[in-house]
Protein backbone atom coordinates (compact mmCIF):
# COMPACT_ATOMS: atom_id res chain seq x y z
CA UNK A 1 0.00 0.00 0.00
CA UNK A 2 0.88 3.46 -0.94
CA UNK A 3 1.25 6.35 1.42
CA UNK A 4 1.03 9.73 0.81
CA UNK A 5 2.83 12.02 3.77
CA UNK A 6 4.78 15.24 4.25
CA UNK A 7 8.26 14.78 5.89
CA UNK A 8 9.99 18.19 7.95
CA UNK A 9 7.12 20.17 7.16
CA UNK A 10 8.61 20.67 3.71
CA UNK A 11 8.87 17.98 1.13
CA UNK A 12 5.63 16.06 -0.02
CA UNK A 13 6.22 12.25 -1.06
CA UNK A 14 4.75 9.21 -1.81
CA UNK A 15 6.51 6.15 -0.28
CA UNK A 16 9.44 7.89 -0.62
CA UNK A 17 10.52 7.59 -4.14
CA UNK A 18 9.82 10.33 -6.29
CA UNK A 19 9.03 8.83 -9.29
CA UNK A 20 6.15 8.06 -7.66
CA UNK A 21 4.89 11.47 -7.58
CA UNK A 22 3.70 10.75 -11.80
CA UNK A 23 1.04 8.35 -10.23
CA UNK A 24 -0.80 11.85 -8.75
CA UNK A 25 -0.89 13.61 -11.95
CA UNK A 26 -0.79 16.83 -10.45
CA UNK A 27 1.55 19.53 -12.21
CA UNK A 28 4.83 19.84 -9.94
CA UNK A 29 7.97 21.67 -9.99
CA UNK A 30 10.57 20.60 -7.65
CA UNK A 31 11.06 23.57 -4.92
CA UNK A 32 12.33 24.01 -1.57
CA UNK A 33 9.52 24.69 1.12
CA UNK A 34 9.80 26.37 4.15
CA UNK A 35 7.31 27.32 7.32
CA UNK A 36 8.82 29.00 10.18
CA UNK A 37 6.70 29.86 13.16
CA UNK A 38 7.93 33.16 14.38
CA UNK A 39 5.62 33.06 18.03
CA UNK A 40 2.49 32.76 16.25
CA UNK A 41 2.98 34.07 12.77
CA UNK A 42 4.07 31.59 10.32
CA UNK A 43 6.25 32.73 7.65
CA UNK A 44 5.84 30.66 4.77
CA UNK A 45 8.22 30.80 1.39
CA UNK A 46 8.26 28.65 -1.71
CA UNK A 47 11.61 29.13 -4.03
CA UNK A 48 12.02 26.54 -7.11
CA UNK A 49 15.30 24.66 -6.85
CA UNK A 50 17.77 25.68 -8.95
CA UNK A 51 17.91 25.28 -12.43
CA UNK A 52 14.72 24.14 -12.88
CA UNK A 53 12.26 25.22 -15.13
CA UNK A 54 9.57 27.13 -12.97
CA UNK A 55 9.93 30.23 -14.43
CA UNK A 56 7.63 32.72 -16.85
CA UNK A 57 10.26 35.13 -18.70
CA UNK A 58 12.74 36.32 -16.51
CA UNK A 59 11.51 35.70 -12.78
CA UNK A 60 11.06 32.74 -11.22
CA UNK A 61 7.96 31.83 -9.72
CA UNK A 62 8.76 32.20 -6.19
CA UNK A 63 6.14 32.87 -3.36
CA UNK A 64 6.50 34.17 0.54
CA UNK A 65 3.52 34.95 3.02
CA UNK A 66 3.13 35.69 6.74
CA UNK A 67 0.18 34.50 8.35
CA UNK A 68 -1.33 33.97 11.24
CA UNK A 69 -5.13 33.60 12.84
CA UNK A 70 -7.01 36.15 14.88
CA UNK A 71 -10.28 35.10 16.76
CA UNK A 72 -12.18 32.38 18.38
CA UNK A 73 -11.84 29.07 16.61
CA UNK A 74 -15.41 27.86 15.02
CA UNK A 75 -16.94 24.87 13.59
CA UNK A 76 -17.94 25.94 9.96
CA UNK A 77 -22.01 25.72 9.37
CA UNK A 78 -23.09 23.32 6.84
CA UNK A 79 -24.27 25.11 3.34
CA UNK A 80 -21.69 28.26 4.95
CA UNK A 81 -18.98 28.99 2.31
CA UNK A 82 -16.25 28.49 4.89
CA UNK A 83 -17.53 24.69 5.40
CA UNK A 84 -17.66 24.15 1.36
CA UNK A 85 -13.81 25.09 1.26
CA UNK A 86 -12.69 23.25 3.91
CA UNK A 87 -14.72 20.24 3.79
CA UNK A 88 -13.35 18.48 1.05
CA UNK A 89 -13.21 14.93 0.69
CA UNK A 90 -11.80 14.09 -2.84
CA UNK A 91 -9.04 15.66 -5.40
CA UNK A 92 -9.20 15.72 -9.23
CA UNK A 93 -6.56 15.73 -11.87
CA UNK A 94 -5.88 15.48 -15.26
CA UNK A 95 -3.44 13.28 -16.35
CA UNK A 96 -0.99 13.43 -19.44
CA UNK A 97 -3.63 11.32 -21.63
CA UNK A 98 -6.32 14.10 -20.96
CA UNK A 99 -8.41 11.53 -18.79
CA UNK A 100 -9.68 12.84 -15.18
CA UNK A 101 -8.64 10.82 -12.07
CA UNK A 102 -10.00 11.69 -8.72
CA UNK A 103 -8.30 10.26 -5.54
CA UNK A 104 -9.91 10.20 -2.30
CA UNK A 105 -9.13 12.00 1.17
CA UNK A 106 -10.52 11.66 4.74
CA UNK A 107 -10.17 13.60 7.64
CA UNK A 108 -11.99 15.14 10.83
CA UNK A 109 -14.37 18.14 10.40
CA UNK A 110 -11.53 21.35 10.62
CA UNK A 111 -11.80 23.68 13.17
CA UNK A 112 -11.44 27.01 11.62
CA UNK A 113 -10.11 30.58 12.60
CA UNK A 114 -10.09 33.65 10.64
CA UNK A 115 -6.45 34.45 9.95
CA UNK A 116 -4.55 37.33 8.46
CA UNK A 117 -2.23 37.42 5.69
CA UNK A 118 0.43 39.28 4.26
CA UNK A 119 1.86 38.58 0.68
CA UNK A 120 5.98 39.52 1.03
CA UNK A 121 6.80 38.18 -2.34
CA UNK A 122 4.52 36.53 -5.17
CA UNK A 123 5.68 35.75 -9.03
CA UNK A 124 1.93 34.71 -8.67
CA UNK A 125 -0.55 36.06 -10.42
CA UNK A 126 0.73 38.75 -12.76
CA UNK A 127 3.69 36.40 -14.62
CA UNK A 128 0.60 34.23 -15.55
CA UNK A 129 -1.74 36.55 -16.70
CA UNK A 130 -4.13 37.06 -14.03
CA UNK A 131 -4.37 40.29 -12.33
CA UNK A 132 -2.85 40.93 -9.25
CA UNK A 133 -6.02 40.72 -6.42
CA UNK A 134 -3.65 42.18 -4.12
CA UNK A 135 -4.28 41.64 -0.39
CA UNK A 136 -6.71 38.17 -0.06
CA UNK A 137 -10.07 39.35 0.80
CA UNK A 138 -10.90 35.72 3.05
CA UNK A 139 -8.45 33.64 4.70
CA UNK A 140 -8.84 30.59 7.34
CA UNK A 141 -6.14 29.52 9.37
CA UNK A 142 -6.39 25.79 10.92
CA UNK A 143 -4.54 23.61 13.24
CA UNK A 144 -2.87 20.42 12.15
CA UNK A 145 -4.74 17.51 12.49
CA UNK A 146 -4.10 14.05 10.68
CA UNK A 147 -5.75 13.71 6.64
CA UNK A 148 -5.55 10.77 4.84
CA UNK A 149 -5.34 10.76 0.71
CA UNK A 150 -5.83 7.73 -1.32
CA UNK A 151 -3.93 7.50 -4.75
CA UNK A 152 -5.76 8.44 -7.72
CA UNK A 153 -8.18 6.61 -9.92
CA UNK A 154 -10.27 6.94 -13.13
CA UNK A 155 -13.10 9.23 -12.47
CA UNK A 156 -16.33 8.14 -13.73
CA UNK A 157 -17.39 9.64 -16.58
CA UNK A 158 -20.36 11.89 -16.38
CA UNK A 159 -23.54 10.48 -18.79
């Protein structure tokens, strides 16, 4: 059996050998990962490795935030828009034939907190041709807790 984990904090794998990482069909760049908690803001940076290809012209796509939450934890309502982003319980991708694969996840209901965020650096969105939002207008900040994700399989298709 497969496992899908996160080791340090930083690197994503899939029983450890990256080849395995194909068997997702997510779109990947290698890139070194970082979350530092600095007494209750967590600074958070994502640089691509070097020489590799994540790039658009000149920059590379690189991405830092600070966050942290402010307020009461809550338990989002049902049909509440903060409940349909967090409650997810599958993932879909498309893989290099075109066909859609959706893989399975499980976890407990998240506890929520409204958090605040501040973008330091982002090669995201402008480089791909989305304008800039600026500051995020909604942001949730959640404790760790334990998910489970299930390798990907042929999604049905719709009739």
């Amino acid at each position: 059996m497969k496992k899908l984990g996160i080791r340090d904090g930083s690197q994503i794998f899939l029983s450890g050998a990256p080849k395995d990482y194909l068997e997702l069909h997510l779109p990947y760049e290698r890139a070194h990962l970082t979350l530092r908690d600095e007494g209750g803001r967590f600074l958070f940076t994502c640089r691509p490795r070097a020489g590799m290809r994540s790039k658009v012209g000149d920059r590379p796509l690189s991405f830092a935030a600070r966050y942290w939450p402010k307020g009461p934890a809550f338990d989002p309502a049902p049909g509440s828009l903060a409940h349909w982003l967090s409650e997810r319980f599958c993932y879909y991708a498309a893989g290099r034939d075109g066909r859609i694969d959706r893989g399975e996840i499980d976890h407990a209901p998240w506890s929520l907190q409204s958090a605040r965020v501040e973008i330091l650096e982002s090669g995201w969105p402008d480089q791909v041709g989305i304008e800039d939002p600026g500051e995020p207008l909604l942001a949730y900040y959640a404790r760790r807790q334990k998910a489970f994700a299930w390798l990907p399989g042929r999604a049905p298709e719709r009739p």
